[in-house]
Protein backbone atom coordinates (compact mmCIF):
# COMPACT_ATOMS: atom_id res chain seq x y z
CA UNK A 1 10.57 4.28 22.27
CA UNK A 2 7.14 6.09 22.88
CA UNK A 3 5.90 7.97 20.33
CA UNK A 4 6.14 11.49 21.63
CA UNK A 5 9.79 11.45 21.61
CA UNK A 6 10.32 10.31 18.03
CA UNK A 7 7.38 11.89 17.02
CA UNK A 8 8.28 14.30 13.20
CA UNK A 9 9.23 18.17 13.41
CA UNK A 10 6.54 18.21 10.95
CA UNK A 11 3.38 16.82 13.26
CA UNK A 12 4.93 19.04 16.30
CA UNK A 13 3.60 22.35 14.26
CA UNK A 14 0.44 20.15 13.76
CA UNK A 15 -2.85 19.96 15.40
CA UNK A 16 -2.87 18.27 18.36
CA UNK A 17 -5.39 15.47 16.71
CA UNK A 18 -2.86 14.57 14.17
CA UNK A 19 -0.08 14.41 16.96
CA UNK A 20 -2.27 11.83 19.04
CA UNK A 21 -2.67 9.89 15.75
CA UNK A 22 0.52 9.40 15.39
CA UNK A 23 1.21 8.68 18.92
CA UNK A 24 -1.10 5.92 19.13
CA UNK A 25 -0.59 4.42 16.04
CA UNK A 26 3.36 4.46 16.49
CA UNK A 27 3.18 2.84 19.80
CA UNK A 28 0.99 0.12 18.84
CA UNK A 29 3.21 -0.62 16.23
CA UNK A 30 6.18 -0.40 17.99
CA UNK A 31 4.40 -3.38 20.04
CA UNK A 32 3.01 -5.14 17.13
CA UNK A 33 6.36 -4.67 14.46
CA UNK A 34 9.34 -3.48 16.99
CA UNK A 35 11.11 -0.05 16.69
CA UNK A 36 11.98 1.07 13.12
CA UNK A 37 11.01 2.02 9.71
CA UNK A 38 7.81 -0.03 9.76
CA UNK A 39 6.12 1.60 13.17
CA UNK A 40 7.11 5.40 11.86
CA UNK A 41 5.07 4.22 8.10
CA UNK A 42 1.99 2.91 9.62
CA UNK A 43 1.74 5.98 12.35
CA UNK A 44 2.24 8.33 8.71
CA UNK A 45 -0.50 6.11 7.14
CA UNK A 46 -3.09 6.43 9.77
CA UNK A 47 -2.38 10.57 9.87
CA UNK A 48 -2.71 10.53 6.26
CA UNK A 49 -6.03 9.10 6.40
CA UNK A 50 -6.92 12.05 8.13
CA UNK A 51 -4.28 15.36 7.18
CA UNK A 52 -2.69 16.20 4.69
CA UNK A 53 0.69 17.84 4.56
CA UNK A 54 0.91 21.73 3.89
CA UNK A 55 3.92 23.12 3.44
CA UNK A 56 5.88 22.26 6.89
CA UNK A 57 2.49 20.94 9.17
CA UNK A 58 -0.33 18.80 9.01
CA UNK A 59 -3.82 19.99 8.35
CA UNK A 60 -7.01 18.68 8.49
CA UNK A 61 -8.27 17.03 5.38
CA UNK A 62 -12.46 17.41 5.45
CA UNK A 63 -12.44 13.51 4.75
CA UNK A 64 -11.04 10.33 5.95
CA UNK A 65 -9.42 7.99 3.80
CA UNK A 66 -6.70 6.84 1.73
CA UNK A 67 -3.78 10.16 0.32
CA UNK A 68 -2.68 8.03 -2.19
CA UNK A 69 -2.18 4.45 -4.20
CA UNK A 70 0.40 3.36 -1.60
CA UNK A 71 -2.58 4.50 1.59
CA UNK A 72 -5.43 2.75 -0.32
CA UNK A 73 -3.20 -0.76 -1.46
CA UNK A 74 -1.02 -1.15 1.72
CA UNK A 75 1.22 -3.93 3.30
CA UNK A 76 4.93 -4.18 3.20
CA UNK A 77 4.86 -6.35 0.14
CA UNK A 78 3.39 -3.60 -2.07
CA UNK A 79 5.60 -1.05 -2.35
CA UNK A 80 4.29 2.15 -4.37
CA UNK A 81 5.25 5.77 -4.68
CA UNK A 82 3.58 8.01 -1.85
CA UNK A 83 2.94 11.34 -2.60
CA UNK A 84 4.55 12.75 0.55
CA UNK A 85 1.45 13.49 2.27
CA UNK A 86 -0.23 15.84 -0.19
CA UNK A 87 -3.66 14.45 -0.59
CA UNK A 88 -3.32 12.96 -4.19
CA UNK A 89 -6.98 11.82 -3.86
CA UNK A 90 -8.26 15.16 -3.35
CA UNK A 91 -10.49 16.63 -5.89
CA UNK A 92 -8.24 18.91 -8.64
CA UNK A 93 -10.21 22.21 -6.74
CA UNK A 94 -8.73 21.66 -3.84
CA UNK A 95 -5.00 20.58 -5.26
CA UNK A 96 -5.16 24.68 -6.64
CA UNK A 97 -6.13 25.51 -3.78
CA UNK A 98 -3.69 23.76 -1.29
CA UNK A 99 -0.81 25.31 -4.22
CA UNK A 100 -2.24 28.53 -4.05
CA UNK A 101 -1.55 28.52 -0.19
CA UNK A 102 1.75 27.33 -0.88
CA UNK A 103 2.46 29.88 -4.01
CA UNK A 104 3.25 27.31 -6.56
CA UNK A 105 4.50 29.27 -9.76
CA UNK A 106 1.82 27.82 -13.04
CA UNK A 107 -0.56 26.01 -10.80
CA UNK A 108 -3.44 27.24 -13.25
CA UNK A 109 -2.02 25.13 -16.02
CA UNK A 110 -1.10 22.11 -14.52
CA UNK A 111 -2.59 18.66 -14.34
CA UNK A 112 -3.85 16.86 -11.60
CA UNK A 113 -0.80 14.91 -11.37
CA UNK A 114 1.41 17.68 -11.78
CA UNK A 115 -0.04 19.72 -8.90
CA UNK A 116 0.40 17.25 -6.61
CA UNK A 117 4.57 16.94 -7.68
CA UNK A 118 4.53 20.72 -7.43
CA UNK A 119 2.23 20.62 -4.18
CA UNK A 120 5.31 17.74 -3.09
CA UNK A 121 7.99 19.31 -4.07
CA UNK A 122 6.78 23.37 -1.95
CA UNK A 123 6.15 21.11 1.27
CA UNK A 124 9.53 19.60 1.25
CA UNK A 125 10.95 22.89 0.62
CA UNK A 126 9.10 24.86 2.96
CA UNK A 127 10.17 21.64 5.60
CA UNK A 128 13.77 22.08 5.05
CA UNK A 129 13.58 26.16 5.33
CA UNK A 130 12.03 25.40 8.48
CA UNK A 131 14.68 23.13 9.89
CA UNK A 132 17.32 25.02 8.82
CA UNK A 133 15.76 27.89 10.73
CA UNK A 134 15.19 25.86 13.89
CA UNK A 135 18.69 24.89 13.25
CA UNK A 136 20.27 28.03 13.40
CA UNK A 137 18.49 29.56 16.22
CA UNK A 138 20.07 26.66 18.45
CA UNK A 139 23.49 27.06 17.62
């Protein structure tokens, strides 16, 4: 199935960059691995190298390369925790910032690796809100 029509709710209210990334990737995957699990993770790994998610969209990072342990290790042998698209790589600066977009409640005393649960946790939230929205207006 071509990317565009399995492409995430999520990269649809992203730039149009990270929509052809995914597109691409996905469909050369799709050749390469089949349909499934494996062609939707490699099309999230090569946006990731270049976005970040923000609450319900994908923006722009400033740099390319790896999100997290799982983006910078790789293959299907190594399975690690992602951090759902929040940058964990990112300098701590720019983790308060990226919270103070999304309104995270204590951002100025958390840790590195606590702003990027919080940072996890407000995107999935502000995904479901918007599904659920999207969601109601087509009933």
């Amino acid at each position: 199935m071509p990317g565009r029509e399995v492409i995430p709710s999520t990269l649809r209210r992203s730039p149009e960059k990270a929509q052809r990334t995914w597109e691409k990737t996905h469909d050369s995957a799709v050749e390469t691995y089949g349909e499934g699990e494996r062609a939707h993770r490699t099309a999230f790994a090569a946006v990731k190298h270049e976005f970040e998610k923000v609450g319900d969209h994908w923006e722009p990072k400033g740099r390319r390369g790896p999100s997290d342990r799982q983006a910078a290790g790789g293959g299907p042998a190594r399975r690690a925790p992602t951090a759902g698209g929040v940058d964990a790589n990112a300098t701590k600066d720019h983790l308060m910032e990226v919270a103070r977009k999304l309104d995270v409640r204590g951002r100025s005393r958390m840790t590195k690796p606590e702003l990027v649960k919080a940072i996890e946790k407000a995107n999935n939230r502000q995904t479901t809100k918007t599904r659920e929205k999207v969601r109601s207006r087509g009933r």
